[in-house]
Protein backbone atom coordinates (compact mmCIF):
# COMPACT_ATOMS: atom_id res chain seq x y z
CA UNK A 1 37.78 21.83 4.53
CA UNK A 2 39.18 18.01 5.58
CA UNK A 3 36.25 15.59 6.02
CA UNK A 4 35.35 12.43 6.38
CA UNK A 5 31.49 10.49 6.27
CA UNK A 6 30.75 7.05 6.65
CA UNK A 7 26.52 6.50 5.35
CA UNK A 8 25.54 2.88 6.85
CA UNK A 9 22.24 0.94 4.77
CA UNK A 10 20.66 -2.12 4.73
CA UNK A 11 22.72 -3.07 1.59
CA UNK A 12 26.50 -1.84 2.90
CA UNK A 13 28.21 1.55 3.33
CA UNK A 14 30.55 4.15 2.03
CA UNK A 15 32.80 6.24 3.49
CA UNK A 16 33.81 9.41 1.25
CA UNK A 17 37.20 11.55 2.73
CA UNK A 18 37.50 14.78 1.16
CA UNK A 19 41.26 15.78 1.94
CA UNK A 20 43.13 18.89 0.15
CA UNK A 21 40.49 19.31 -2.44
CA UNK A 22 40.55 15.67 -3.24
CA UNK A 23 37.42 13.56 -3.06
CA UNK A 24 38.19 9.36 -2.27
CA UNK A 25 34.85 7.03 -1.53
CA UNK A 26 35.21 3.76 -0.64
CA UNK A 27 32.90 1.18 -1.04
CA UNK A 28 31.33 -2.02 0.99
CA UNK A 29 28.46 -4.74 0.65
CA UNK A 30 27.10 -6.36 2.77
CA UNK A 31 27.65 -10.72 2.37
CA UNK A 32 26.37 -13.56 4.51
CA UNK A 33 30.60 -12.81 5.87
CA UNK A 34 29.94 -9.24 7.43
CA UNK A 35 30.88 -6.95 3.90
CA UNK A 36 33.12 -7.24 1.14
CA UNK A 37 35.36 -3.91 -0.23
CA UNK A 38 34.19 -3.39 -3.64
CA UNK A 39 37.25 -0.71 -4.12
CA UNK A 40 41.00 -0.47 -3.03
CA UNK A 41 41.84 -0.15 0.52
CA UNK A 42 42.87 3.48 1.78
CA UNK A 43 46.73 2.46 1.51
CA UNK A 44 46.40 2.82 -2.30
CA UNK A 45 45.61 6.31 -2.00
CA UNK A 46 48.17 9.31 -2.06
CA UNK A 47 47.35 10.09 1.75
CA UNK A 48 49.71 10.56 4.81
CA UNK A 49 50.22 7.65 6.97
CA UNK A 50 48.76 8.96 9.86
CA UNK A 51 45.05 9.56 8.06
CA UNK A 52 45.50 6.36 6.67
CA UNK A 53 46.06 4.23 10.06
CA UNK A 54 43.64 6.54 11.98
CA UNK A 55 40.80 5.68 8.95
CA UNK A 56 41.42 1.88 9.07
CA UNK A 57 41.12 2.16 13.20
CA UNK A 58 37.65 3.97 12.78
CA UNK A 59 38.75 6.16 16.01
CA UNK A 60 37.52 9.82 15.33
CA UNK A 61 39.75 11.06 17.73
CA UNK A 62 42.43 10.07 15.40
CA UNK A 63 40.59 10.94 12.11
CA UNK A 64 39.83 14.83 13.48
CA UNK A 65 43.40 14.93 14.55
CA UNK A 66 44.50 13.14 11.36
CA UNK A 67 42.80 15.48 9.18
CA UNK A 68 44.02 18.85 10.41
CA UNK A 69 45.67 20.17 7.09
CA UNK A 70 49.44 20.45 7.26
């Protein structure tokens, strides 16, 4: 099964996608800016276009949609 979880704390957050038995987590810390990506934005990974776009948005609309297998 598609999924995608973003875990918020004090110190930053990750979100971890698992898509077609693949697992991709992402990384951010939290700076005196707002955070800083500590790993490659979702455009380096093998994904469709539409999962990517609807992950950078943040709308779960798009992400449920977006991850319906194919």
């Amino acid at each position: 099964m598609n999924s995608f979880t973003k875990t918020i704390t004090p110190k930053g957050f990750t979100e971890s996608l698992v898509y077609k038995g693949s697992v991709y987590v992402k990384r951010y810390e939290k700076d005196e800016f707002g955070w800083t990506g500590l790993d490659q934005a979702w455009e380096f990974e093998n994904l469709p276009d539409e999962l990517i776009e609807a992950l950078d948005d943040g709308d779960e609309n798009a992400i449920m949609d977006a991850l319906e297998s194919r």
